[in-house]
Every structure is written in C-alpha cells, then in structure tokens.
Protein backbone atom coordinates (compact mmCIF):
# COMPACT_ATOMS: atom_id res chain seq x y z
CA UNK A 1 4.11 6.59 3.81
CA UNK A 2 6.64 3.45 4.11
CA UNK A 3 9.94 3.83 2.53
CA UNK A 4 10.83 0.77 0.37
CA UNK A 5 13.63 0.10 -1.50
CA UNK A 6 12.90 -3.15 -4.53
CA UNK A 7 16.48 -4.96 -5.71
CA UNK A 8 17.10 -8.36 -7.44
CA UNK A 9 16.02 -7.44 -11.07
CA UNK A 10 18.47 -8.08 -13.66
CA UNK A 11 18.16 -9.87 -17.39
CA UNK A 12 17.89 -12.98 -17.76
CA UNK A 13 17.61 -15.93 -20.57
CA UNK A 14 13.85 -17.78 -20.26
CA UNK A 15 14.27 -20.90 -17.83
CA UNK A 16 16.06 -18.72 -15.61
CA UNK A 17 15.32 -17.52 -11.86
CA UNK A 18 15.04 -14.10 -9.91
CA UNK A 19 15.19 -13.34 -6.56
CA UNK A 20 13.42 -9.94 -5.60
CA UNK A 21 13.90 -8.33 -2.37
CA UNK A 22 12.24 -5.26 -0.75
CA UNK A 23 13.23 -3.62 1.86
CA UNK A 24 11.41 -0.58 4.64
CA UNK A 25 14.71 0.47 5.60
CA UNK A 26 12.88 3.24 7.40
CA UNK A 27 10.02 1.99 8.98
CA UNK A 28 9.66 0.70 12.42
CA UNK A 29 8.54 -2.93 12.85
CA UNK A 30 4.85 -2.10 14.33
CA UNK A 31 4.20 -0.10 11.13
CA UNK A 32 5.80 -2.96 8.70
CA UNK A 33 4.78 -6.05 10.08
CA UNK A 34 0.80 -6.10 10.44
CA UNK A 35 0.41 -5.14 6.22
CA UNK A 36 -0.17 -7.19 3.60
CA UNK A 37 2.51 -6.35 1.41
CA UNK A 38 2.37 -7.43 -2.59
CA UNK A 39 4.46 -7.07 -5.94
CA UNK A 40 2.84 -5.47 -8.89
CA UNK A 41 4.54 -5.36 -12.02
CA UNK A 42 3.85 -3.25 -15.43
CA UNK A 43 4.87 -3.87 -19.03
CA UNK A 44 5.22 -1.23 -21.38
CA UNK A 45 2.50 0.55 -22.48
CA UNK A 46 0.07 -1.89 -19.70
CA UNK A 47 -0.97 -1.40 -16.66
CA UNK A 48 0.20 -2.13 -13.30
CA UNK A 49 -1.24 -5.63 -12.21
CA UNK A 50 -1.11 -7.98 -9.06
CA UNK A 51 1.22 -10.24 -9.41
CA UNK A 52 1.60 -12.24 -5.49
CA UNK A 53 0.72 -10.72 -2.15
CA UNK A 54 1.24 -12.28 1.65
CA UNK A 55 -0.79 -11.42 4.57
CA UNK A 56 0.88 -10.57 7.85
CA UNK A 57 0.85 -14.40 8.70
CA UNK A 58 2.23 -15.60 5.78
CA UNK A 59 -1.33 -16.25 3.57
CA UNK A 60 -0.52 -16.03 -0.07
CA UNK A 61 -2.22 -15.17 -2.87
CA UNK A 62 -0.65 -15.37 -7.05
CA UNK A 63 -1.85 -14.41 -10.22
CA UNK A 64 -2.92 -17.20 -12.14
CA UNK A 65 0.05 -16.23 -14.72
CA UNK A 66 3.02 -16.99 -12.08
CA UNK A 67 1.24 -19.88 -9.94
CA UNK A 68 3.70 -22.76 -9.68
CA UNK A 69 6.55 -20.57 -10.49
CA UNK A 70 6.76 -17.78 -8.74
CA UNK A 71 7.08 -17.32 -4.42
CA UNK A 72 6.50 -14.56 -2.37
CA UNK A 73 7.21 -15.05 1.24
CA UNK A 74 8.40 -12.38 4.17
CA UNK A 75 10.94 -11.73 7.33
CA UNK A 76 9.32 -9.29 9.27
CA UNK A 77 12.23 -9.30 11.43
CA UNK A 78 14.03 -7.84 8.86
CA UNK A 79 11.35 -5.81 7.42
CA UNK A 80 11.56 -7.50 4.17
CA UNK A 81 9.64 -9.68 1.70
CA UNK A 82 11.04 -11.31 -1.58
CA UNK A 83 9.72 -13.01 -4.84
CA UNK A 84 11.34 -16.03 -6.01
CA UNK A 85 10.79 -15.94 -9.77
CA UNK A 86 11.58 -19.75 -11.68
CA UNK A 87 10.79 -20.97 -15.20
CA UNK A 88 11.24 -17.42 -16.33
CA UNK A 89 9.31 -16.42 -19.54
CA UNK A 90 9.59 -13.42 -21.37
CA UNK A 91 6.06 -12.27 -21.11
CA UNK A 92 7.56 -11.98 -17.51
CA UNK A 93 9.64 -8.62 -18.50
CA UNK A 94 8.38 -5.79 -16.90
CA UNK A 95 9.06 -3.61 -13.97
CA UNK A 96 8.64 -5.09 -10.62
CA UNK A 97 6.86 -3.03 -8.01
CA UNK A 98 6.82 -3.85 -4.12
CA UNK A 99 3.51 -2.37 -2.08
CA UNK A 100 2.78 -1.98 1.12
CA UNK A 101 -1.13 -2.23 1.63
CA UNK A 102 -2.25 -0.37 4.78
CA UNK A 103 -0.17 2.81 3.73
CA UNK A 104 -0.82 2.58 -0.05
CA UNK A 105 3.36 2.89 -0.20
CA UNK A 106 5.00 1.82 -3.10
CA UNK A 107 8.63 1.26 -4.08
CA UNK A 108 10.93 2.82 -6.96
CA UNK A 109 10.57 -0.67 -9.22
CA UNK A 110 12.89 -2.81 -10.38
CA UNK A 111 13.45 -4.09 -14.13
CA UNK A 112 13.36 -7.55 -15.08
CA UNK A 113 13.99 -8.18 -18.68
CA UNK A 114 13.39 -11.64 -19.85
CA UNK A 115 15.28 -12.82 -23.17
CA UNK A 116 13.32 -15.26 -25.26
C-alpha cells in the first residue's frame, strides 16, 4: 500500500478554480513513479467515478464531464500529482479522491463544495 495524503479542497463560488495536490509522503520514488495515478471523486449518495488519470509519462486521460476544464499533471520528483480544477460548477461538489493504480492505494479525500 502507498501512503497518500489529498489537500487543496475548499468551497468555492461556480466560475472559480481548485488546485488539488496529493502527496506519497512515504513511498520511495521506484514504487511512486512507474503508476498511473488518477482522481476519483463521489457525490453523496453516488458512486465513486474517474474523473482524470496520467500515465507514468505524462499521458492523460478526463472524463468527458471536466474536459477543457480540468488538468491533471505530475512531479515525480516530488512524488506528487495535482488537478487544476477551472470554470467550477456545482455538479462539481463532491469528495476528491487521489489513486495510485499498481497498488490499488487510495487517499483520505478531500471536499470540494461548489456554491451555485
């Protein structure tokens, strides 16, 4: 399992932007850097979807919902990958999950809370 810490989320009015950050604090760089790694996020009472996800080389992939607004990009020298959120909607709002793929690892979440 890879240790990963999510930060970033906050409230925000629609039209607004969000940077999310995750971290592997505790992972050594061979084990972080060859994964895809992806953010998931889950509504209330829905379930957990695919929101963006970045190969080792920096191939990305987006839910149709986010394309053109949202970014997901990585520093593998710093063990970290980030989604810049833009044009913020409030079907957005939801809790904000970072995954790393070869280990199945996932973060705590963080909330993002988009006012309308």
């Amino acid at each position: 399992q890879v240790y990963l810490v999510e930060s970033g989320g906050g409230s925000v009015q629609a039209g607004g932007s969000l940077r999310l950050s995750c971290k592997a604090p505790r992972t050594i760089t061979s084990v972080f850097n060859p994964s895809p790694m992806a953010w998931y996020r889950q509504a209330p009472g829905k379930q957990r979807d695919l929101v963006a996800q970045i190969t080792r080389d920096g191939r990305t992939n987006y839910a149709d919902s986010v394309k053109g607004r949202f970014t997901i990009s990585r520093d593998n020298s710093r063990k970290t990958i980030y989604l810049q959120m833009n044009s913020l909607l409030p079907e957005d709002t939801a809790v904000y999950y970072c995954h790393h793929t070869q280990t199945m690892s996932w973060g705590q979440g963080t909330q993002v809370t988009v006012q309308g």
